[in-house]
Structure formats: structure tokens, C-alpha cells
PDB file of N, CA and C in Angstrom:
ATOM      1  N   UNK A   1      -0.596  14.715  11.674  1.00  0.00           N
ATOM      2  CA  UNK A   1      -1.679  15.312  10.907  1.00  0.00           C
ATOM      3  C   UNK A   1      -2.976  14.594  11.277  1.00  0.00           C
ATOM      4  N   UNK A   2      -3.604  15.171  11.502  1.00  0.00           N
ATOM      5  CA  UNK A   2      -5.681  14.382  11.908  1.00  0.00           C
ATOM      6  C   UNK A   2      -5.450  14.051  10.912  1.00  0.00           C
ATOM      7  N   UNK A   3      -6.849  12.778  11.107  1.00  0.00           N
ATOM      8  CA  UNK A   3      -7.178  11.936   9.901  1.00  0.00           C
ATOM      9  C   UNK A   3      -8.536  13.113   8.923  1.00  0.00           C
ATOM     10  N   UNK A   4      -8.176  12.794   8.148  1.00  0.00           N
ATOM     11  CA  UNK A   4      -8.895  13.140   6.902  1.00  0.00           C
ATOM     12  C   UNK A   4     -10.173  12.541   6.819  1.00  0.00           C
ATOM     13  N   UNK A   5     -10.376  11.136   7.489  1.00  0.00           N
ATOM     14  CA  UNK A   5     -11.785  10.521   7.470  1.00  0.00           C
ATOM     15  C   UNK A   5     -13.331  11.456   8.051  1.00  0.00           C
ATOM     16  N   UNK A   6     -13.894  11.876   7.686  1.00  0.00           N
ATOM     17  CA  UNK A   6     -15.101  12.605   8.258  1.00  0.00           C
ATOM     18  C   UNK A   6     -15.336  11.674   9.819  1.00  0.00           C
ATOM     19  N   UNK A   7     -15.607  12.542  10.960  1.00  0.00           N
ATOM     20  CA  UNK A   7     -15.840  12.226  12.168  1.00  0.00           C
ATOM     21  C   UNK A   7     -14.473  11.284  13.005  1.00  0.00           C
ATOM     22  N   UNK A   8     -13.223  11.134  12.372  1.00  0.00           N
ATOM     23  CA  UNK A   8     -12.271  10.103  12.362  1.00  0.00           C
ATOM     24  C   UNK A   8     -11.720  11.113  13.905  1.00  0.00           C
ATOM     25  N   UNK A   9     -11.117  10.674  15.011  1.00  0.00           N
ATOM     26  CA  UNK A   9     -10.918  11.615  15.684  1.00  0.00           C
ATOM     27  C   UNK A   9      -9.120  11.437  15.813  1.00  0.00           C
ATOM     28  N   UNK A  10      -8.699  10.099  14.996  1.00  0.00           N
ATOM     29  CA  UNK A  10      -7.287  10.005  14.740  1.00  0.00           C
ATOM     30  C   UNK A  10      -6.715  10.997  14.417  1.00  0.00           C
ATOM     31  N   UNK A  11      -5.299  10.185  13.743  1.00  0.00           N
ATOM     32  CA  UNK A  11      -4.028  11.026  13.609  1.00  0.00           C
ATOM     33  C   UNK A  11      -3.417  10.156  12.827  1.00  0.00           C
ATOM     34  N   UNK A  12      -2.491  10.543  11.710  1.00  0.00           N
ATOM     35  CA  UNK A  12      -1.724   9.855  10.796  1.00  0.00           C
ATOM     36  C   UNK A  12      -0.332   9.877  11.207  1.00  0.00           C
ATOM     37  N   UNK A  13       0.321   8.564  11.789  1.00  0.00           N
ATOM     38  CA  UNK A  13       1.532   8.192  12.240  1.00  0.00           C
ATOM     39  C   UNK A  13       2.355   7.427  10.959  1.00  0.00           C
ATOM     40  N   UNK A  14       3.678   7.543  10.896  1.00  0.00           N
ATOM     41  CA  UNK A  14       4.306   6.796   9.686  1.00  0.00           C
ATOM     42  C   UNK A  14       4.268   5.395  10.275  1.00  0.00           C
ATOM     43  N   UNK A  15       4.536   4.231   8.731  1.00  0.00           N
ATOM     44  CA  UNK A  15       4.585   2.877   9.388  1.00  0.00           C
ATOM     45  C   UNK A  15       4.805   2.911   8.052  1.00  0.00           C
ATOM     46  N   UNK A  16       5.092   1.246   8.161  1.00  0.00           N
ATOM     47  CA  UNK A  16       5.394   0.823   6.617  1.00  0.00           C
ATOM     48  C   UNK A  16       3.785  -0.160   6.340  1.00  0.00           C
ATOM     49  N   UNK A  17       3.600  -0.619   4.974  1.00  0.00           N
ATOM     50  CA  UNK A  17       2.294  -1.307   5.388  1.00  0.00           C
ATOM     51  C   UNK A  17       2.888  -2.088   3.693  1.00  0.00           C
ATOM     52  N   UNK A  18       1.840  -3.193   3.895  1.00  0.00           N
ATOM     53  CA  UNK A  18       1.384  -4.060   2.544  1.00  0.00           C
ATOM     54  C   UNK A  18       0.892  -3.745   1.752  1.00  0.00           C
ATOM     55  N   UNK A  19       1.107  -3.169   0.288  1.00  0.00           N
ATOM     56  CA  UNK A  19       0.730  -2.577  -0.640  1.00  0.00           C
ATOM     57  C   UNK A  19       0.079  -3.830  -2.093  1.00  0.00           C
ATOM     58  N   UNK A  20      -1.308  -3.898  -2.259  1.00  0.00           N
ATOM     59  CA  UNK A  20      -1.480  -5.102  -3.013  1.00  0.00           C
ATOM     60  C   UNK A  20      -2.085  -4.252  -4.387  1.00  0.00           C
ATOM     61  N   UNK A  21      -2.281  -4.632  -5.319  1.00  0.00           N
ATOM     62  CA  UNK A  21      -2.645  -4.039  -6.796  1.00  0.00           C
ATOM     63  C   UNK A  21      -2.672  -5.338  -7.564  1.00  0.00           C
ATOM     64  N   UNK A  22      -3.497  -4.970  -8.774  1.00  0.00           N
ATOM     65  CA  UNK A  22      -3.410  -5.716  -9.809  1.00  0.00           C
ATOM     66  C   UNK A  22      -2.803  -5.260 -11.020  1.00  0.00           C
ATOM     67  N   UNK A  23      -2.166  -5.887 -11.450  1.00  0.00           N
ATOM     68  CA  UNK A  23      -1.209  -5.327 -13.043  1.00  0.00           C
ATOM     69  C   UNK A  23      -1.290  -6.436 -13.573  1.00  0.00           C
ATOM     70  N   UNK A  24      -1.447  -5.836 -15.164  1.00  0.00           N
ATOM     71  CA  UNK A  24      -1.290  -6.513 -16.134  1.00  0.00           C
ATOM     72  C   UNK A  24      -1.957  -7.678 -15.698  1.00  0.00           C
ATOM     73  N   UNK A  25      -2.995  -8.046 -15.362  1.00  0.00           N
ATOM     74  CA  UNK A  25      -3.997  -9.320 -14.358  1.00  0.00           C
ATOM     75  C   UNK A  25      -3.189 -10.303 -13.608  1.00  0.00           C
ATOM     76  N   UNK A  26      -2.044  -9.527 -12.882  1.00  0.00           N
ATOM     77  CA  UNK A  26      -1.774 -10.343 -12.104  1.00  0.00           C
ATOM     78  C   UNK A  26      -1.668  -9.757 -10.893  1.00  0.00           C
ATOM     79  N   UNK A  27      -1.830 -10.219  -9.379  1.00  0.00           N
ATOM     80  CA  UNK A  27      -1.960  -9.610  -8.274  1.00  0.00           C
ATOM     81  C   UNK A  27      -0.304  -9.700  -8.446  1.00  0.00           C
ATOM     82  N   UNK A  28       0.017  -8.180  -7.494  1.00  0.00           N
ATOM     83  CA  UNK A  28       1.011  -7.815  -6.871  1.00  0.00           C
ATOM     84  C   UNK A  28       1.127  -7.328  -5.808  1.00  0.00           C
ATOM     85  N   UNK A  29       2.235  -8.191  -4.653  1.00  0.00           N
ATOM     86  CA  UNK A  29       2.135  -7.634  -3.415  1.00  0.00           C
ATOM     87  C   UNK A  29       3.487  -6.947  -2.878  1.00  0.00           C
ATOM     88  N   UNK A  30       3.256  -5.663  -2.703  1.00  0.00           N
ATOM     89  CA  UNK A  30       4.495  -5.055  -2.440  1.00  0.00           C
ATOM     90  C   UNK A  30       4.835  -4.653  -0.505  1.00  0.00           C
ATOM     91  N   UNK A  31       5.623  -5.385  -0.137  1.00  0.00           N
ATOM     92  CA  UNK A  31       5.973  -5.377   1.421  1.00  0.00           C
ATOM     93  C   UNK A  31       7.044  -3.687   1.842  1.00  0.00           C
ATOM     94  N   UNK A  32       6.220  -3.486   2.987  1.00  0.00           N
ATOM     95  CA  UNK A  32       7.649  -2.584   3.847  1.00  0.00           C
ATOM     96  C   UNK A  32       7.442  -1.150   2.473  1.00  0.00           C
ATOM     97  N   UNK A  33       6.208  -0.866   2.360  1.00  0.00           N
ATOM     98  CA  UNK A  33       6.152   0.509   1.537  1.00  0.00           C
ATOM     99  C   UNK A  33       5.662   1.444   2.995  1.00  0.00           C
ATOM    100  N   UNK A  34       6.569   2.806   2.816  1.00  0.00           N
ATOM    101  CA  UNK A  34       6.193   3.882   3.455  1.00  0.00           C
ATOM    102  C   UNK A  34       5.294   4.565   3.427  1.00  0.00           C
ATOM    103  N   UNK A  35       3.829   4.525   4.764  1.00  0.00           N
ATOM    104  CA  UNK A  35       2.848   5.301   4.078  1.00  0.00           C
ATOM    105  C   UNK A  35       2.819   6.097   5.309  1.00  0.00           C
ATOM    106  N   UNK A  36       1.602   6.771   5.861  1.00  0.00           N
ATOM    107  CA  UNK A  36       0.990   7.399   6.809  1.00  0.00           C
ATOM    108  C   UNK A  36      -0.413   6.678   7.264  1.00  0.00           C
ATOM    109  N   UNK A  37      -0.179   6.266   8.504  1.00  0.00           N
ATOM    110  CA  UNK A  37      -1.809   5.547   8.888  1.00  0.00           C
ATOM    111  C   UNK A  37      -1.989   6.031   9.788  1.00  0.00           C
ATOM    112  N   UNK A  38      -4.091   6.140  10.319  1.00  0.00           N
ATOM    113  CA  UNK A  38      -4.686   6.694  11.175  1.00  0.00           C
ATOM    114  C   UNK A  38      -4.419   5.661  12.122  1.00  0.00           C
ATOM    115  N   UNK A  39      -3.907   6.039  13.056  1.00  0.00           N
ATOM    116  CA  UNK A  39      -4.153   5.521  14.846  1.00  0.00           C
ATOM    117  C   UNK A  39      -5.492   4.608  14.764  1.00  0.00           C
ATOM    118  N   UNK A  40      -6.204   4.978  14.187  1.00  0.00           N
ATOM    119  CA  UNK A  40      -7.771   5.049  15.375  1.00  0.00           C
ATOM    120  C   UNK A  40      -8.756   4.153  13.743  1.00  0.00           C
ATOM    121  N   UNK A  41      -8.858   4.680  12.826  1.00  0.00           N
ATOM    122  CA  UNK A  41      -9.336   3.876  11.909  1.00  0.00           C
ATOM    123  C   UNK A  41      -8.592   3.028  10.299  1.00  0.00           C
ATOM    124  N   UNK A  42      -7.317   3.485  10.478  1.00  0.00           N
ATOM    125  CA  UNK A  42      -6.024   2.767   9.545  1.00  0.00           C
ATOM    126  C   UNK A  42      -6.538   3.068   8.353  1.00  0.00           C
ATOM    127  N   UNK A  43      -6.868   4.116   8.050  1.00  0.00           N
ATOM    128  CA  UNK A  43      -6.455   4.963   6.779  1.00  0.00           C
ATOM    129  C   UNK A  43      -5.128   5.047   6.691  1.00  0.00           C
ATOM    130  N   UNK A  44      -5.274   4.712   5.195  1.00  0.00           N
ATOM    131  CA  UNK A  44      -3.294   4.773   4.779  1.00  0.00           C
ATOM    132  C   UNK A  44      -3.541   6.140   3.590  1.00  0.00           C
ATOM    133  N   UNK A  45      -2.144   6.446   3.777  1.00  0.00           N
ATOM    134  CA  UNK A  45      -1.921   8.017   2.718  1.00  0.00           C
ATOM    135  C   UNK A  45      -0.619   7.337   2.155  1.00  0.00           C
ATOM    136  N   UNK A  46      -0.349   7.633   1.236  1.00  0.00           N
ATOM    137  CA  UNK A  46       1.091   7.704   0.031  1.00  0.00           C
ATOM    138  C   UNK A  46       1.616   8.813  -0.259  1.00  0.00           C
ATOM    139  N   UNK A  47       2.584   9.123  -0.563  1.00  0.00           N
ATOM    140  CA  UNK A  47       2.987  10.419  -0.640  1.00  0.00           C
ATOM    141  C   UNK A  47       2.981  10.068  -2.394  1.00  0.00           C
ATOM    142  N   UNK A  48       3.280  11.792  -2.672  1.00  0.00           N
ATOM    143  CA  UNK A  48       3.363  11.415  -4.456  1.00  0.00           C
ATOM    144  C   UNK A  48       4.948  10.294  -4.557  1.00  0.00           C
ATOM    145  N   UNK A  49       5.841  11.093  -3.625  1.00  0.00           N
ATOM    146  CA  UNK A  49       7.016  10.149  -4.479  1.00  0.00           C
ATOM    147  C   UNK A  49       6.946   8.678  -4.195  1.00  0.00           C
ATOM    148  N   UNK A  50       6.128   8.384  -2.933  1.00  0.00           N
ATOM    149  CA  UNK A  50       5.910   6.678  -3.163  1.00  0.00           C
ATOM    150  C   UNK A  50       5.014   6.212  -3.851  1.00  0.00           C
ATOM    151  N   UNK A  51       4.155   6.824  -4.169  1.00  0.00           N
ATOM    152  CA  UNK A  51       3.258   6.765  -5.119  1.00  0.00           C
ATOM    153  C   UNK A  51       4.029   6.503  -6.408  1.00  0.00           C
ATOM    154  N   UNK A  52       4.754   6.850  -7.012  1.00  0.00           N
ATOM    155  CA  UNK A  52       6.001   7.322  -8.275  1.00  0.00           C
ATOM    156  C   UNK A  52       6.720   6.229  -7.916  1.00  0.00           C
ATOM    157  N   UNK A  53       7.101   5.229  -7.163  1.00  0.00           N
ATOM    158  CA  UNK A  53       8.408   4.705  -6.795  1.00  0.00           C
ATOM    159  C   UNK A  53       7.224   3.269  -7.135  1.00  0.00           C
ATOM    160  N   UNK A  54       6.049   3.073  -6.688  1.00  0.00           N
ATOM    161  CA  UNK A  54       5.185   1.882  -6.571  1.00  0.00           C
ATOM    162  C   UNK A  54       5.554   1.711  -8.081  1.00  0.00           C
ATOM    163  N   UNK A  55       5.051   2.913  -8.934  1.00  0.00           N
ATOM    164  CA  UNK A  55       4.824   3.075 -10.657  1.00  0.00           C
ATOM    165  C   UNK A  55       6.022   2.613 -11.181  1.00  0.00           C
ATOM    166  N   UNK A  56       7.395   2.953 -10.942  1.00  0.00           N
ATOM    167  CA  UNK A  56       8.502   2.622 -11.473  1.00  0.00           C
ATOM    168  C   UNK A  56       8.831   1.368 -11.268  1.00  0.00           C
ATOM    169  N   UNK A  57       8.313   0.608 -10.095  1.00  0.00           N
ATOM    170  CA  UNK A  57       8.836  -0.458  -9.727  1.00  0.00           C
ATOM    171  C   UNK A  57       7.968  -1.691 -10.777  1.00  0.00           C
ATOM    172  N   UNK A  58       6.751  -1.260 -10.556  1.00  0.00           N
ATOM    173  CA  UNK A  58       5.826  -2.231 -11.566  1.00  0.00           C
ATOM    174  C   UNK A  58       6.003  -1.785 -12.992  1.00  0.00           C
ATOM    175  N   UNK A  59       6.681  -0.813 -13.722  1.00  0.00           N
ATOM    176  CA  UNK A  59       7.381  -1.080 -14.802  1.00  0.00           C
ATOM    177  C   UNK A  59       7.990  -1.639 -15.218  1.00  0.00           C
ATOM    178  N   UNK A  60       9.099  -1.560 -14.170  1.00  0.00           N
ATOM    179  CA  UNK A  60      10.526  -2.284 -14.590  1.00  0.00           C
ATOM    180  C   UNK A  60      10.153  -3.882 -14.022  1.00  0.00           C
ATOM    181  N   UNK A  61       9.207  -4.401 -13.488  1.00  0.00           N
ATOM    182  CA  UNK A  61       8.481  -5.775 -13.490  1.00  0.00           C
ATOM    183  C   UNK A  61       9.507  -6.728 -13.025  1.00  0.00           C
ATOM    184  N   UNK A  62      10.459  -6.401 -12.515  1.00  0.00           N
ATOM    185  CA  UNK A  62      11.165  -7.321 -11.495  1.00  0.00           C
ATOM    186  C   UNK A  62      11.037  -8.735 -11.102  1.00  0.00           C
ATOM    187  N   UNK A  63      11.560 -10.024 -11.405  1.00  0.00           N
ATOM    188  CA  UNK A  63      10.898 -10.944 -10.777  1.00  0.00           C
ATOM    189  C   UNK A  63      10.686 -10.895  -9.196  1.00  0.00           C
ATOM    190  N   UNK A  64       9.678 -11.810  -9.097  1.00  0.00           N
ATOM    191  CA  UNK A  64       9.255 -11.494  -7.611  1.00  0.00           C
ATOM    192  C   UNK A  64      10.454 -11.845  -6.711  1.00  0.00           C
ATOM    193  N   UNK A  65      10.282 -11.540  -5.669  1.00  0.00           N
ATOM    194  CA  UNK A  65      11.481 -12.381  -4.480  1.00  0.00           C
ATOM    195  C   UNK A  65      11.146 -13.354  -3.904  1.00  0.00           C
ATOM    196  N   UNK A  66       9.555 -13.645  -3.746  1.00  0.00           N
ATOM    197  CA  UNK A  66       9.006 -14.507  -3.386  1.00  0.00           C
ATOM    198  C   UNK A  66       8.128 -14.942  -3.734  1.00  0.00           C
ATOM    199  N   UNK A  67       7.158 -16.071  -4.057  1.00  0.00           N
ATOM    200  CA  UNK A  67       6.165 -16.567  -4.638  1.00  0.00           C
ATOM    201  C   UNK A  67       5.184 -16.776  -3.280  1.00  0.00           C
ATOM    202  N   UNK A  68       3.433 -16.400  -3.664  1.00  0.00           N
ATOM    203  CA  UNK A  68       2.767 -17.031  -2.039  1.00  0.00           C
ATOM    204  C   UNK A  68       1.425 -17.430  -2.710  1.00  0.00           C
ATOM    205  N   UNK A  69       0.984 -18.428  -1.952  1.00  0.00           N
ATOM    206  CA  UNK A  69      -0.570 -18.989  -2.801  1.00  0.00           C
ATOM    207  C   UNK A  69      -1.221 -17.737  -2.740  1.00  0.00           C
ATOM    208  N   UNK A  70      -2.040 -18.011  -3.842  1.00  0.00           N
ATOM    209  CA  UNK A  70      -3.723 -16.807  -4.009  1.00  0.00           C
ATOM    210  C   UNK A  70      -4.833 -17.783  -3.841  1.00  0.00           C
ATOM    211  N   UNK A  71      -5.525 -17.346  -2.824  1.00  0.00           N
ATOM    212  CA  UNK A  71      -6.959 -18.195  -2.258  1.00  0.00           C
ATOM    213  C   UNK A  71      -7.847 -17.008  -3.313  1.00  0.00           C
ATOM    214  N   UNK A  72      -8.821 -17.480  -3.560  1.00  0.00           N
ATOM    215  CA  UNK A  72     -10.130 -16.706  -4.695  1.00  0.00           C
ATOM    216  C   UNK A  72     -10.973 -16.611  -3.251  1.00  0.00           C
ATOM    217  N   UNK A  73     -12.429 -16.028  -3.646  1.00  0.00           N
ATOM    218  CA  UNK A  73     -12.894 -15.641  -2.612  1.00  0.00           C
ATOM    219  C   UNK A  73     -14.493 -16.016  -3.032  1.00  0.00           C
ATOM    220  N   UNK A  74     -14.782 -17.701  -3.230  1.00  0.00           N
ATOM    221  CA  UNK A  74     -16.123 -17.654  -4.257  1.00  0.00           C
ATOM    222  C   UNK A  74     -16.856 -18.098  -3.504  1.00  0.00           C
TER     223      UNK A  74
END
């Protein structure tokens, strides 16, 4: 599928990518989520059901699998 970006002359290939959010004020980093990215400027797309699967997962609040420092950015 072309990229969606205005003037973007890409294409959206599957990959998995790093998914980061904040909940409940705490950063969350979710690895190896299925999206769609542009070739050419790495626009990422979600589909609804991973979109739905991100939501269920940060419900059910799982302990992490791994712990990693947070650098601030001041």
C-alpha cells in the first residue's frame, strides 16, 4: 500500500516495531508488535486488532518481563 504521508513516494511493508505509551504515568514499552512501515519515511500503521490487543494487554497490566533505565530529557 503507498504511504499515506502527503508527497511520501513510499510503500508500507510489514515489520514488527517498538511500541512506547504512557499509562497510568508510567512509561510502557511494548517489543515485536505487528505494524506496517513506510520504506522511505517509517510511518508506522496498526491495524484495529493490534490496536485492541495493545488495549487488552495494558489492562490486564502484566508484570513486566524486563526492567530498563528511563533517561529524562532536561
Amino acid at each position: 500500500m503507498k504511504c499515506t504521508i502527503a508527497g511520501c513516494p513510499g510503500a508500507y511493508e510489514p515489520r514488527t516495531v517498538v511500541h512506547t505509551v504512557k499509562h497510568r504515568g508510567e512509561v510502557v514499552v511494548i517489543d515485536h508488535v505487528p505494524a506496517e512501515v513506510c520504506n522511505v519515511c517509517g510511518d508506522v500503521l496498526l491495524t484495529p486488532e493490534t490496536v485492541r490487543r495493545l488495549e487488552a494487554l495494558l489492562k490486564a497490566t502484566p508484570p513486566p518481563s524486563r526492567n530498563v533505565p528511563l533517561y529524562e530529557f532536561a
